[in-house]
Protein backbone atom coordinates (compact mmCIF):
# COMPACT_ATOMS: atom_id res chain seq x y z
CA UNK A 1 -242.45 114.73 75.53
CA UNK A 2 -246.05 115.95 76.64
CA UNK A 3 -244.78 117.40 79.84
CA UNK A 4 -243.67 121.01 79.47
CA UNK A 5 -241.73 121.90 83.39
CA UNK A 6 -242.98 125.71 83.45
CA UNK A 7 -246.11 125.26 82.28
CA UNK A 8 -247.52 121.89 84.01
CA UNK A 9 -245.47 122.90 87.63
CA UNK A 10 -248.31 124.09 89.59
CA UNK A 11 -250.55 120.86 88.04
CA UNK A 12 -248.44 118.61 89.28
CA UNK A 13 -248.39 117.04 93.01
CA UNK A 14 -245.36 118.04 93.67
CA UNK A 15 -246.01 121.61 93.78
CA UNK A 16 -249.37 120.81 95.38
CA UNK A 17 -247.02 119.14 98.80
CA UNK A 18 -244.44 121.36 98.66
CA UNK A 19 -247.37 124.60 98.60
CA UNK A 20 -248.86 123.05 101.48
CA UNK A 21 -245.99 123.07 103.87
CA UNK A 22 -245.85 126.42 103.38
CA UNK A 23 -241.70 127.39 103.75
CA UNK A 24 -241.25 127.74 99.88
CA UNK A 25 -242.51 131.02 97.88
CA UNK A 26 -243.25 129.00 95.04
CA UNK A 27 -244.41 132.48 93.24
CA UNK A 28 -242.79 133.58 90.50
CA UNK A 29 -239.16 132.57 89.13
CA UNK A 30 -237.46 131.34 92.74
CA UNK A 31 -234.86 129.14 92.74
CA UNK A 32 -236.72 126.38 94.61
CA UNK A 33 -239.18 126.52 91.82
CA UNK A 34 -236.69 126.09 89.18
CA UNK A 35 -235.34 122.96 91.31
CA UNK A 36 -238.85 121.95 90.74
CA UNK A 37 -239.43 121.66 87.65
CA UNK A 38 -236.02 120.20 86.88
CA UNK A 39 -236.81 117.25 89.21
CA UNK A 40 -240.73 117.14 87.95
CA UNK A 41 -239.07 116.93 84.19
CA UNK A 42 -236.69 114.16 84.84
CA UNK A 43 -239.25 112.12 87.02
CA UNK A 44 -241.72 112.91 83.80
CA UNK A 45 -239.31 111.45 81.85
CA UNK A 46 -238.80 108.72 83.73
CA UNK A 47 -242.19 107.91 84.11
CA UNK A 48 -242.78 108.13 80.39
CA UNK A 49 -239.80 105.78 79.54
CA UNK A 50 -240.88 103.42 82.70
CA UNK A 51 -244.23 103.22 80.59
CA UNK A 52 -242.64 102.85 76.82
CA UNK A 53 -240.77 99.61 78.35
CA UNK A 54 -243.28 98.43 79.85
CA UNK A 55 -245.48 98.96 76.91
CA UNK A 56 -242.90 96.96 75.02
CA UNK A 57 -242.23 94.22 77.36
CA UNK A 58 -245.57 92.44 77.27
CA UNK A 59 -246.68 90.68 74.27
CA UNK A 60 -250.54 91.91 74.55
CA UNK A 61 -249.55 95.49 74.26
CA UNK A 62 -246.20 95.52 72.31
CA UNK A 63 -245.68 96.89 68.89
CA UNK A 64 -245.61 94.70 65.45
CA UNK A 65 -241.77 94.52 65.46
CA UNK A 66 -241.31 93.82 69.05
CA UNK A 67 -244.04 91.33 68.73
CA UNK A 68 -241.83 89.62 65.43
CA UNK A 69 -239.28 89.61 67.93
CA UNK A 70 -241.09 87.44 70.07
CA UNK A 71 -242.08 84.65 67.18
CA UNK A 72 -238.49 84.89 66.40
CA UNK A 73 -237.60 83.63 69.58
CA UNK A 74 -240.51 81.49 70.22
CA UNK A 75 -240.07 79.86 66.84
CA UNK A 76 -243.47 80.69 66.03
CA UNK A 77 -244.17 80.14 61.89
CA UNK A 78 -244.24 83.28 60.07
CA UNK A 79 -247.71 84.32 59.01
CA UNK A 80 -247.59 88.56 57.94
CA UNK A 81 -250.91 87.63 56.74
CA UNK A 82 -252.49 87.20 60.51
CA UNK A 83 -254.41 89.71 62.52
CA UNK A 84 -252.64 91.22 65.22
CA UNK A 85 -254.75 89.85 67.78
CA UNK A 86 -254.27 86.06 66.91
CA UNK A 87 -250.52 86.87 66.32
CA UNK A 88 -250.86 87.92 69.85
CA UNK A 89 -252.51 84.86 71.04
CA UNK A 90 -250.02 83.26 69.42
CA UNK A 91 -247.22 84.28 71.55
CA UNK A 92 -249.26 83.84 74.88
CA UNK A 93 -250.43 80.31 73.80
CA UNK A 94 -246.42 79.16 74.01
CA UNK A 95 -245.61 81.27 76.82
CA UNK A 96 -248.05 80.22 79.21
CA UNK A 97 -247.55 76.61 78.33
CA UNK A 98 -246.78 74.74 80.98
CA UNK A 99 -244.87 71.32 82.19
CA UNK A 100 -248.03 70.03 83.29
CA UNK A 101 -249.85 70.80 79.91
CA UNK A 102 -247.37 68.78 77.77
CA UNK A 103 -249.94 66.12 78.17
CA UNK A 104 -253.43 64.40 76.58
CA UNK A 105 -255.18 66.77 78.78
CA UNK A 106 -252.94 69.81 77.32
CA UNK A 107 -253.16 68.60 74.09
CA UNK A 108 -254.96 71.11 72.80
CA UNK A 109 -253.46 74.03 73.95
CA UNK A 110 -250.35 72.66 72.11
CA UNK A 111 -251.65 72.10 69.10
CA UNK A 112 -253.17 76.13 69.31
CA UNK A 113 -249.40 77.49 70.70
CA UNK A 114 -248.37 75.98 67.33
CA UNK A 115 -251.23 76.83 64.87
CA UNK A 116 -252.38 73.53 64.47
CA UNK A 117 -256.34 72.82 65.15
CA UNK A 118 -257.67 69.15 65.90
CA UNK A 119 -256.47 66.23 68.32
CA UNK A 120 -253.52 63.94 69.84
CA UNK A 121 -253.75 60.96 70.54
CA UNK A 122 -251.38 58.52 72.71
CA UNK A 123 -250.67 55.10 71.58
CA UNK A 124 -248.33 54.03 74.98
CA UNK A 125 -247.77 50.44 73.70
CA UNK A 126 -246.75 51.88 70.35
CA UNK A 127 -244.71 54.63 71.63
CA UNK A 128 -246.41 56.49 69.41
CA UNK A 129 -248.61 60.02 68.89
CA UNK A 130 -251.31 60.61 66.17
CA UNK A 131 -251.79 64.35 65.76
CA UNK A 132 -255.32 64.74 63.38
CA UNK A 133 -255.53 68.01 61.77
CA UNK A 134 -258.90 69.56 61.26
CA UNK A 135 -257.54 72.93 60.66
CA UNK A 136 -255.10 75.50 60.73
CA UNK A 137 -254.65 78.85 62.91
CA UNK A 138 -255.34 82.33 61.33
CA UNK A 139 -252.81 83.11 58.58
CA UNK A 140 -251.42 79.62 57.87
CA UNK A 141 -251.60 77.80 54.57
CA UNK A 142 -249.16 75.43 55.01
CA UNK A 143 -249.11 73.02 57.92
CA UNK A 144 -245.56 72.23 57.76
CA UNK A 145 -243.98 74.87 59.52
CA UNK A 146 -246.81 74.05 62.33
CA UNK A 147 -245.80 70.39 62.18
CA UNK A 148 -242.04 71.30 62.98
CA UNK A 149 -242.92 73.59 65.57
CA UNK A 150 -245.34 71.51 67.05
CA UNK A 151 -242.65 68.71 66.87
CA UNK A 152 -240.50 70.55 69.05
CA UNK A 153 -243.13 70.70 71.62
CA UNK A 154 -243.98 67.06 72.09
CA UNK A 155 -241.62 64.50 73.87
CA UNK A 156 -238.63 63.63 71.86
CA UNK A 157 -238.71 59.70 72.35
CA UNK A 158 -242.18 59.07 70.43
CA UNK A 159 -242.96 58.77 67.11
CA UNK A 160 -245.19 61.34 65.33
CA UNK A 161 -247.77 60.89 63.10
CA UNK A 162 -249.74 63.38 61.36
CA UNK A 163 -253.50 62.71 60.00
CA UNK A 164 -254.57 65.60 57.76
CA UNK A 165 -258.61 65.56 57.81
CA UNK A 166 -259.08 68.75 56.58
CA UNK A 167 -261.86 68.89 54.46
């Protein structure tokens, strides 16, 4: 903890107010200042564990094994061999996804949520989508794992077809 009570007291805001109303002798080793600092150390240590969740909570600013945590449950593909960052992205591709984007306009972003780069196309009559592959995200080699993940994304009654133009 970086917040030592008998040291930091008279820093604090605390001590500031309760100086200013003037019915405390906040000199020396009173009792009320002793209250003080045990209240200043357990709101410090609130604060401080306030911030470590909160920290943790949010995929942007998380650390590596809380962020594993959240491919886990996303069933995001492994890839060790990505950058932080676009793990990152990653995870806030699929979480932001949307009802409304689970459609040829949205395409795109669901193709990125599951590593996948390229197009979708609808074939109605057909029942029918044709996912073209011009690339894979950061840290993928095989497009498999994106397929199944990606598979989970799209409507359940059509048929899938994949079209690898990678080149």
């Amino acid at each position: 903890m970086s917040y030592n009570p008998a040291l930091d007291l008279p820093k604090s805001q605390m001590f500031r107010d309760m100086t200013a109303l003037g019915f405390y002798d906040l000199e020396g080793w009173t009792m009320v200042r002793n209250e003080m600092r045990a209240y200043q150390y357990g709101f410090q240590t609130l604060l401080e564990l306030i911030d470590r969740a909160g920290e943790d909570w949010w995929p942007l600013t998380c650390a590596k094994e809380r962020l594993e945590e959240w491919e886990g449950i996303l069933k995001i593909p492994p890839r060790p061999g990505a950058s932080l960052e676009a793990r990152r992205k990653g995870v806030l591709a699929l979480l932001s996804l949307g009802e409304g984007e689970r459609t040829p306009a949205g395409a795109e972003k669901l193709l990125a949520a599951a590593g996948l780069e390229g197009t979708i196309t609808e074939d109605c009559p057909a029942r029918k989508v044709t996912v073209r592959i011009t690339g894979l995200g950061e840290g993928y080699d095989d497009p498999e794992p994106c397929k199944a993940r990606l598979r989970g994304l799209l409507p359940a009654h059509l048929l899938v077809e994949y079209v690898d133009a990678r080149g």
